[in-house]
N, C-alpha and C. Protein backbone atom coordinates (compact mmCIF):
# COMPACT_ATOMS: atom_id res chain seq x y z
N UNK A 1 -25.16 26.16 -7.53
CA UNK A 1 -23.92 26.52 -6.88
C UNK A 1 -23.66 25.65 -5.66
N UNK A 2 -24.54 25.51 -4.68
CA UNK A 2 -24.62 24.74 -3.66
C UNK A 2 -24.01 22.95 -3.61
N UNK A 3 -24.59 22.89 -5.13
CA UNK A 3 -24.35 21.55 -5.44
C UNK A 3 -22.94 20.93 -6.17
N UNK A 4 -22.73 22.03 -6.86
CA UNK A 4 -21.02 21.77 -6.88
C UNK A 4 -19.96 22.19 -5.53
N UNK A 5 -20.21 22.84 -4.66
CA UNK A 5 -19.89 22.79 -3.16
C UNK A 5 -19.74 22.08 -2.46
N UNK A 6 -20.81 21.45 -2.76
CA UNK A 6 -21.61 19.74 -1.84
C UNK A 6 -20.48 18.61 -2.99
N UNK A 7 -20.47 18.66 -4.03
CA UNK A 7 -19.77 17.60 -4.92
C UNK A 7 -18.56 17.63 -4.70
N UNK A 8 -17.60 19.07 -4.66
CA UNK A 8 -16.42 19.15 -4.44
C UNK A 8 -16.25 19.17 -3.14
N UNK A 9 -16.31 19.17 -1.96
CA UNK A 9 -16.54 18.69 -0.24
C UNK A 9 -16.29 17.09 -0.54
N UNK A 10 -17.47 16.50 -1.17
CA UNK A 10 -17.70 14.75 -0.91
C UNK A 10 -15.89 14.83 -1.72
N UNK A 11 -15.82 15.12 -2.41
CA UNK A 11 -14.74 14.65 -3.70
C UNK A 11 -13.36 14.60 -2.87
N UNK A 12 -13.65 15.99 -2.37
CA UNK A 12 -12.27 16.23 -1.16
C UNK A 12 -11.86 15.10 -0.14
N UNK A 13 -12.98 15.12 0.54
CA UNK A 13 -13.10 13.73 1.32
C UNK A 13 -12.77 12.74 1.04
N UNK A 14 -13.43 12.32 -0.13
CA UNK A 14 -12.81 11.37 -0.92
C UNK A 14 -11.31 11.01 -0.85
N UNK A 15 -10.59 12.11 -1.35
CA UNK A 15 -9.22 11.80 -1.62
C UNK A 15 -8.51 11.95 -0.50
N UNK A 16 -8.78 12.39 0.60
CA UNK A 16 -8.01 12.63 1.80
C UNK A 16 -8.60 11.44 2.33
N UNK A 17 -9.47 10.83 2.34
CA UNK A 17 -9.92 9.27 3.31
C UNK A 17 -8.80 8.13 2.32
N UNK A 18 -8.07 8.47 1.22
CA UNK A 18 -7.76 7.11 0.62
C UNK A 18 -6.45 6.96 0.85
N UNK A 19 -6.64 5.54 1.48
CA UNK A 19 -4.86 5.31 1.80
C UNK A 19 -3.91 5.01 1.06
N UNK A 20 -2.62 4.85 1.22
CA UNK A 20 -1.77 4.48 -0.05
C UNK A 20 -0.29 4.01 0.56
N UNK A 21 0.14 3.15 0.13
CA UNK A 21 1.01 2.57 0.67
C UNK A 21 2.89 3.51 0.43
N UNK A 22 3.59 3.41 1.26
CA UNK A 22 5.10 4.04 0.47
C UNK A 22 5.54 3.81 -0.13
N UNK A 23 6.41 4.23 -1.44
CA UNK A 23 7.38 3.40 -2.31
C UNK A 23 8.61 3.19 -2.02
N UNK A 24 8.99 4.18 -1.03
CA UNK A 24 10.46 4.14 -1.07
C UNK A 24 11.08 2.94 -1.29
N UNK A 25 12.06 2.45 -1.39
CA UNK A 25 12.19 0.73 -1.45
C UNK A 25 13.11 0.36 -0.14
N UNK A 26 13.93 1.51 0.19
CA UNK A 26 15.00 1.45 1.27
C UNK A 26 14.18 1.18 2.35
N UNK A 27 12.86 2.15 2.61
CA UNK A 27 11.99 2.20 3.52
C UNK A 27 11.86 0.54 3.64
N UNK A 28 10.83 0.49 2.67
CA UNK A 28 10.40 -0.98 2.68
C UNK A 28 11.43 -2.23 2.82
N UNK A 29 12.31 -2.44 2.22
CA UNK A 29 13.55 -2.93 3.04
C UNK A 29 13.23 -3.40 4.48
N UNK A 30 13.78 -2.21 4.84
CA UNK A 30 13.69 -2.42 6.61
C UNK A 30 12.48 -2.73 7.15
N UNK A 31 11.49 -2.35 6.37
CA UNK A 31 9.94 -3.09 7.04
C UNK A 31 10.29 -4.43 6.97
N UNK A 32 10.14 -4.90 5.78
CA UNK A 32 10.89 -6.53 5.53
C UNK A 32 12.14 -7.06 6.65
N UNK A 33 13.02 -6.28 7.01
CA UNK A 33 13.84 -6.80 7.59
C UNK A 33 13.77 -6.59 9.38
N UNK A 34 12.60 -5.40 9.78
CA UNK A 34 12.43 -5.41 10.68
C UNK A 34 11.40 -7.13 11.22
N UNK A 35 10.00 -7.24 10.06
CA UNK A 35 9.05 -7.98 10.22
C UNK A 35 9.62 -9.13 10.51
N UNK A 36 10.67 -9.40 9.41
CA UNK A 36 11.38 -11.07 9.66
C UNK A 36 12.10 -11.19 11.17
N UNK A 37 12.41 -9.95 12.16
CA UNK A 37 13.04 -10.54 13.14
C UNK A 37 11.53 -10.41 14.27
N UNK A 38 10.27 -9.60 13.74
CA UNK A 38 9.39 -10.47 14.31
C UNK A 38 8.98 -11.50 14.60
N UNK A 39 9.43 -11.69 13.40
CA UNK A 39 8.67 -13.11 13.45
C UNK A 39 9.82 -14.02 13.94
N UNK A 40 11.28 -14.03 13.85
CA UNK A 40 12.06 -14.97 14.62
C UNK A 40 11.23 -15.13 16.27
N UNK A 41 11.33 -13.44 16.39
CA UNK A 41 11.66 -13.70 18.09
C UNK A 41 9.91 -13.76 18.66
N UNK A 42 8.82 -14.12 17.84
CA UNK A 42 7.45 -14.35 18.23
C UNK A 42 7.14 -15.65 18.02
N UNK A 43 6.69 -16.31 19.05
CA UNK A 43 6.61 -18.07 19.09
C UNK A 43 5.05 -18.07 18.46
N UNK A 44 4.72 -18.73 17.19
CA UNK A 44 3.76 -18.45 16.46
C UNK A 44 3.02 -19.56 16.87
N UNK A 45 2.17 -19.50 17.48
CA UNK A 45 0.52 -20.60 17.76
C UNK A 45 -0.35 -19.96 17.46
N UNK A 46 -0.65 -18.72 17.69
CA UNK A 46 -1.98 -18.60 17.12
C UNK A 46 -1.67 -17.02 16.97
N UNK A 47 -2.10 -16.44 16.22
CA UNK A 47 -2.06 -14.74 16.58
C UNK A 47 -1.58 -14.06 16.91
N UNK A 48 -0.57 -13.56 17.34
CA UNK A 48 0.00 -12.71 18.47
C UNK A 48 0.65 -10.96 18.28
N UNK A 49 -0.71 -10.03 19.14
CA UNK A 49 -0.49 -8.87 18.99
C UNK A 49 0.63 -8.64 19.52
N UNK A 50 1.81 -7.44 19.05
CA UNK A 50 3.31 -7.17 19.15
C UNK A 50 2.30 -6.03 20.16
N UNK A 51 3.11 -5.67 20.96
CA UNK A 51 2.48 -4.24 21.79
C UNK A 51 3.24 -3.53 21.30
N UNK A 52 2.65 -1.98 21.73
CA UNK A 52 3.37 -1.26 21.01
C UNK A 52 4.60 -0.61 21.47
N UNK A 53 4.94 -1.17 22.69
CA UNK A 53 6.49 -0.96 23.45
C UNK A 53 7.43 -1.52 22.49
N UNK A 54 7.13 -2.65 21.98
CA UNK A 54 8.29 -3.61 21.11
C UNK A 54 7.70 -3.80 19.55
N UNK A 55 7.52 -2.36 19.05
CA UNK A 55 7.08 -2.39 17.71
C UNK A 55 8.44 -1.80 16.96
N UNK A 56 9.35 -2.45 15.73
CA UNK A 56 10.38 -2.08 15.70
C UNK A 56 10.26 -0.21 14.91
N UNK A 57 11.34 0.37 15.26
CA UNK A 57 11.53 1.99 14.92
C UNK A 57 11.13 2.49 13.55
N UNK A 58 11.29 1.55 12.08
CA UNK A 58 10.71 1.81 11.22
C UNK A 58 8.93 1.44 10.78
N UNK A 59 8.44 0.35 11.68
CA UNK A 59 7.36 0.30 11.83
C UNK A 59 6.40 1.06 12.25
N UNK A 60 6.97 1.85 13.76
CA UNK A 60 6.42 2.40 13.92
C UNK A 60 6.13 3.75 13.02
N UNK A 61 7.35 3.88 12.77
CA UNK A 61 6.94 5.38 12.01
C UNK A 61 5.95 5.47 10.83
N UNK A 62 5.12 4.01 10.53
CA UNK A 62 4.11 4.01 10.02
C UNK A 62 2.88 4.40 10.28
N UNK A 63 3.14 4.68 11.74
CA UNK A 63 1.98 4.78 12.70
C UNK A 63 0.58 3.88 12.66
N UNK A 64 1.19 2.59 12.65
CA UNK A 64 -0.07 1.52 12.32
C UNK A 64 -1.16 1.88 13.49
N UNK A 65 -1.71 1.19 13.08
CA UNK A 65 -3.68 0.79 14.44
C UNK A 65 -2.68 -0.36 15.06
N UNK A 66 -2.31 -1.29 14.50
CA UNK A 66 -1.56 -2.74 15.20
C UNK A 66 -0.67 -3.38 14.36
N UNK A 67 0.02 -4.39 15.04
CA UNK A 67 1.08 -5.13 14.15
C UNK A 67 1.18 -6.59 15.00
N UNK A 68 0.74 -7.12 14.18
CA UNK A 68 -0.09 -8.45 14.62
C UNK A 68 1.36 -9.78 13.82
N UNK A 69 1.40 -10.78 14.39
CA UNK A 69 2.73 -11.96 13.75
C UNK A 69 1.79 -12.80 13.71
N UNK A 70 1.43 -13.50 12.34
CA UNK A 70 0.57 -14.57 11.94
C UNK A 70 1.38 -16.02 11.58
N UNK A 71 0.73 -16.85 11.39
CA UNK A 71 1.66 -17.92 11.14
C UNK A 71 2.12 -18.00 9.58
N UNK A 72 1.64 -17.53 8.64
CA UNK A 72 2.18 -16.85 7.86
C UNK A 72 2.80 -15.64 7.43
N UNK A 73 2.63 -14.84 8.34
CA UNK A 73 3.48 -13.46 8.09
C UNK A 73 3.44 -12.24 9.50
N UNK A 74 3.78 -10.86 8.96
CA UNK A 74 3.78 -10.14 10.00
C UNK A 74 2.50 -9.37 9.10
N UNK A 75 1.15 -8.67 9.88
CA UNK A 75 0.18 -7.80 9.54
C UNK A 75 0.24 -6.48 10.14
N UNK A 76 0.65 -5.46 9.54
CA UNK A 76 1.05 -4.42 9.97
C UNK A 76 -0.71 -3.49 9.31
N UNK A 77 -1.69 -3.34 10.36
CA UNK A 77 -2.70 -2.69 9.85
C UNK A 77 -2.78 -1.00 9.72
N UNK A 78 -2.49 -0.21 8.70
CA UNK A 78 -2.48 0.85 8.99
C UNK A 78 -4.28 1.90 9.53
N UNK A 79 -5.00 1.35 9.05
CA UNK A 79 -6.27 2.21 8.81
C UNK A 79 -7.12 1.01 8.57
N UNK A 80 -7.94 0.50 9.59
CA UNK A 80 -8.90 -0.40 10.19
C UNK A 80 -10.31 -0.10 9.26
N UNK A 81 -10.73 -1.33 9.04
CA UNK A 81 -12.33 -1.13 7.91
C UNK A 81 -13.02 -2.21 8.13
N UNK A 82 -14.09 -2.20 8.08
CA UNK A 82 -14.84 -3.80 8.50
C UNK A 82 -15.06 -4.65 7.37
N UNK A 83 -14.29 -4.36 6.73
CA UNK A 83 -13.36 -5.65 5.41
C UNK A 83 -12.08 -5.46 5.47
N UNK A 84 -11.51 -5.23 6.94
CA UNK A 84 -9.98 -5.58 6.70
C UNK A 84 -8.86 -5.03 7.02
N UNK A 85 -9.61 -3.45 6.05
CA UNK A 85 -9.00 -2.40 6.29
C UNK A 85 -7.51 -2.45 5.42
N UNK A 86 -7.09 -1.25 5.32
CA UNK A 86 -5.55 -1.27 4.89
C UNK A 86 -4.34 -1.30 5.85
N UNK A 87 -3.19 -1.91 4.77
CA UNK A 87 -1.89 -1.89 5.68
C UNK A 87 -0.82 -2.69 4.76
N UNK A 88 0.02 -3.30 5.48
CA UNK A 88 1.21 -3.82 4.73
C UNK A 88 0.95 -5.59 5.43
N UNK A 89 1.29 -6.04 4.35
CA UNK A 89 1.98 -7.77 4.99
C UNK A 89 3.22 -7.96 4.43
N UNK A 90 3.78 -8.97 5.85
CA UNK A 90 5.07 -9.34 5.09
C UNK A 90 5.24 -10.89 5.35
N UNK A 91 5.19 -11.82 4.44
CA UNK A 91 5.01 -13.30 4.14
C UNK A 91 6.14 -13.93 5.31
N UNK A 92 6.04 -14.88 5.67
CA UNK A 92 6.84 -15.53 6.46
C UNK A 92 8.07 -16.19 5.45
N UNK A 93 7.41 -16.64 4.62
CA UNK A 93 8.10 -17.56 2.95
C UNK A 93 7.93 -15.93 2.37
N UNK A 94 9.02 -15.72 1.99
CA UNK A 94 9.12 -14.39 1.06
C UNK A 94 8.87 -14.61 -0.53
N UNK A 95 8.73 -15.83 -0.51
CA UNK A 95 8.43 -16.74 -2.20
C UNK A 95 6.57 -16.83 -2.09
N UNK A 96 6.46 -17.07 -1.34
CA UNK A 96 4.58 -17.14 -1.26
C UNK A 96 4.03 -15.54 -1.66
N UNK A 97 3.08 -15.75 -2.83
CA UNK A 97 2.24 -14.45 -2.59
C UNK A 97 0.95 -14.51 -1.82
N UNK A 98 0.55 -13.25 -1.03
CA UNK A 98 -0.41 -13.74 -0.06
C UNK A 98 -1.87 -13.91 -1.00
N UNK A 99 -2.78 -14.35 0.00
CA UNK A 99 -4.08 -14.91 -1.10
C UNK A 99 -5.05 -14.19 0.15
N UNK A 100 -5.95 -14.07 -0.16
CA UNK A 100 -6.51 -14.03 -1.19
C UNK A 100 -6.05 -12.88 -2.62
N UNK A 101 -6.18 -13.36 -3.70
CA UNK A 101 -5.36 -12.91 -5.06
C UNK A 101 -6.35 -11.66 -5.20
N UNK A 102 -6.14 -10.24 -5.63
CA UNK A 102 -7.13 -9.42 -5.69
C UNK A 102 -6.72 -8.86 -4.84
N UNK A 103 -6.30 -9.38 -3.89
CA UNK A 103 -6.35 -7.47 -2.35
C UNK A 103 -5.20 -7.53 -1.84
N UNK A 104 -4.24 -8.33 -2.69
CA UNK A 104 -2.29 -7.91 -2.45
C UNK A 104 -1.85 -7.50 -3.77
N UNK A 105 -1.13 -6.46 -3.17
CA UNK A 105 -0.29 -5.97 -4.26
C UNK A 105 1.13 -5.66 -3.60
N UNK A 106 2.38 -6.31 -4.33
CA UNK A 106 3.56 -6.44 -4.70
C UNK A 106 4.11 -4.70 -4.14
N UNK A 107 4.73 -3.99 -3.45
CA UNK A 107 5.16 -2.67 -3.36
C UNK A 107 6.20 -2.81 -3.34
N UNK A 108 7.26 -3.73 -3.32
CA UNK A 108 8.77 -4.00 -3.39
C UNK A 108 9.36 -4.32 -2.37
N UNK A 109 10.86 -5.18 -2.32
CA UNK A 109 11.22 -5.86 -0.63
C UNK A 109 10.57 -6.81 -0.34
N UNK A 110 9.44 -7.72 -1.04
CA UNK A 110 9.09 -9.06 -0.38
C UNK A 110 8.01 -8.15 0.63
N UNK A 111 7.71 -6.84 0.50
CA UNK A 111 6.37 -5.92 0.91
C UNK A 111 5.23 -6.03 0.42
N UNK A 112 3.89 -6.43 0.80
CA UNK A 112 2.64 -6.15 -0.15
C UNK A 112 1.71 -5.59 0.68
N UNK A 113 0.66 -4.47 -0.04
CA UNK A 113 0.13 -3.64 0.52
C UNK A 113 -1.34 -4.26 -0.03
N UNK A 114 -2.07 -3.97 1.25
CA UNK A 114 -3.66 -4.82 1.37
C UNK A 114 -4.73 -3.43 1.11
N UNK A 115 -5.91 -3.99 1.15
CA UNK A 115 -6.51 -3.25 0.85
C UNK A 115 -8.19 -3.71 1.23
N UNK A 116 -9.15 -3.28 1.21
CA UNK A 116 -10.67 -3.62 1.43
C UNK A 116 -11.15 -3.97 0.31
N UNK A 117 -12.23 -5.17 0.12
CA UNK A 117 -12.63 -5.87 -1.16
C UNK A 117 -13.14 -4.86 -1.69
């Protein structure tokens, strides 16, 4: 008895620790269209964390860890992992898929949702 207790607990856990990205597409939209005026108005040399005073209104309501402007895209991290962690990217070139191939996936809007190897 104990041990199906103990199995269904881990199992629970399980499914409440796993992240998952939104579908809406309208949503995602505006992620896309918020990220791209990140990245206009962020002078890209190397890295640059957005604070979270000037994180745009649909971003935030993602409630990321950070939202970082790369020289290829905007990294919106939702849930931090020491491979990476999950979250959303949004390509600078909306024609580029991001690489490494395996830990992007396509969610719609020129949106792709990351993930830990």
């Amino acid at each position: 008895m104990w041990k199906i207790s103990w199995l269904a607990l881990a199992t629970l856990a399980l499914l409440t620790a796993c992240v998952r990205p939104i579908d809406d597409q309208s949503t995602l939209k505006e992620i896309q269209t918020e990220a791209q005026i990140l990245i206009k108005n962020t002078p890209i040399k190397a890295a640059a964390a957005v604070p979270k005073s000037k994180w745009p209104k649909v971003i935030t309501s993602l409630n990321p860890e950070s939202v970082t402007v790369l020289k290829d895209g905007v990294d919106i991290l939702i849930k931090p992992n020491f491979d990476g962690g999950w979250g959303y990217f949004i390509p600078v070139d909306l024609q580029e898929i991001p690489e490494p191939k395996g830990r992007f996936a396509t969610v719609g809007q020129g949106v792709y949702w990351y993930h830990p190897y």
